[in-house]
Protein backbone atom coordinates (compact mmCIF):
# COMPACT_ATOMS: atom_id res chain seq x y z
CA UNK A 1 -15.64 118.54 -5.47
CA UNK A 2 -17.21 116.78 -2.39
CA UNK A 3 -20.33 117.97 -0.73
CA UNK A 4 -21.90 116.42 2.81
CA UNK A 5 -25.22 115.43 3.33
CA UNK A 6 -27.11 114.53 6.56
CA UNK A 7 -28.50 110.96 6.44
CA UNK A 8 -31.09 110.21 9.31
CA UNK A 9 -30.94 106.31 10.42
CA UNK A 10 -33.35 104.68 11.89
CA UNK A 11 -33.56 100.85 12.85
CA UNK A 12 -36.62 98.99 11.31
CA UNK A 13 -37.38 96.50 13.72
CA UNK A 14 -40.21 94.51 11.44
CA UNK A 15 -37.22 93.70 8.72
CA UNK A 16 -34.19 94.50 11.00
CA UNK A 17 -32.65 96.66 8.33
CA UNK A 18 -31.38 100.26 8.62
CA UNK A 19 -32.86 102.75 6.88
CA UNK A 20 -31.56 105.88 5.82
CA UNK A 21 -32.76 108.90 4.16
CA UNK A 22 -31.69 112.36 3.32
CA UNK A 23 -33.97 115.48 4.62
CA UNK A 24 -34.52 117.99 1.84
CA UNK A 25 -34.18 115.45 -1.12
CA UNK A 26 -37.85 114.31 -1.83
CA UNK A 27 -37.53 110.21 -2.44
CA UNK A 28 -33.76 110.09 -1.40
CA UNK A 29 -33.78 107.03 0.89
CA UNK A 30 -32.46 103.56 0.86
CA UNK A 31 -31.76 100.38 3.77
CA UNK A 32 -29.16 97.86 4.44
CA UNK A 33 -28.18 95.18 6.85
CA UNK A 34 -25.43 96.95 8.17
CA UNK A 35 -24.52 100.62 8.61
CA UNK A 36 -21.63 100.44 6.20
CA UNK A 37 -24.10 98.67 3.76
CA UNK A 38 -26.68 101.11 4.55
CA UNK A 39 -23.95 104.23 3.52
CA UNK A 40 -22.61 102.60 1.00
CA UNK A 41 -25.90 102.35 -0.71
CA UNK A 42 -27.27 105.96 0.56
CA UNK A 43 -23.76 107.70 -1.64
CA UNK A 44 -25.55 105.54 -4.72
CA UNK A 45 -28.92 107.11 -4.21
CA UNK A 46 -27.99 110.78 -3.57
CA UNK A 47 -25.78 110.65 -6.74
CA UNK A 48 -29.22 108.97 -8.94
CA UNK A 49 -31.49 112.00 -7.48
CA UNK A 50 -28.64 114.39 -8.23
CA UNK A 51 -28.18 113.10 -11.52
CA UNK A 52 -32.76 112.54 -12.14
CA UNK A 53 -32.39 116.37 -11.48
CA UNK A 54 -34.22 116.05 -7.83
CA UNK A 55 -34.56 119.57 -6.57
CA UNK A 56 -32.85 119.86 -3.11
CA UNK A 57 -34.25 121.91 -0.40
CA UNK A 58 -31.37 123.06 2.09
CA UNK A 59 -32.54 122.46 5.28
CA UNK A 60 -30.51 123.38 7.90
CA UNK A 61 -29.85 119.94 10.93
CA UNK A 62 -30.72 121.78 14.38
CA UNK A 63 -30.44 118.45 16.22
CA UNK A 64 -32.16 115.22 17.83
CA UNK A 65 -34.18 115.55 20.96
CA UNK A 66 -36.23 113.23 23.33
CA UNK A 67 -39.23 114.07 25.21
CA UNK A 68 -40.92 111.66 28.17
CA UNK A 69 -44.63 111.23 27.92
CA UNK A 70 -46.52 109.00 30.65
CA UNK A 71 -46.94 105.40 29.46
């Protein structure tokens, strides 16, 4: 059985690695050079805090918004 999880990205421009992580699994985050690298490693993680026992909140993903403030 296969389950989906939402994994927010973000660039880190200091290293210029991605980094992931996974909301509602306290310590479930990971980077890589590349996207693909960056999932590939993110499916490793998940299944180590699913397997350490890691309590998963369910939070539901509403969405991704931007808001303009003056400079």
């Amino acid at each position: 059985m296969k389950r989906t999880y939402t994994v927010v990205i973000e660039k880190d421009t200091d290293t210029d690695m991605y980094v992931g992580e996974v909301p509602g699994i306290p310590g479930c985050h990971t980077q890589g050079r590349t996207i693909k690298e960056l999932m590939e490693r993110m499916k490793e993680v998940i299944a180590l805090c699913r397997d350490a026992g890691v309590a998963e909140e369910a939070p539901k993903f509403v969405g991704v918004r931007q808001v303009e403030v003056p400079a």
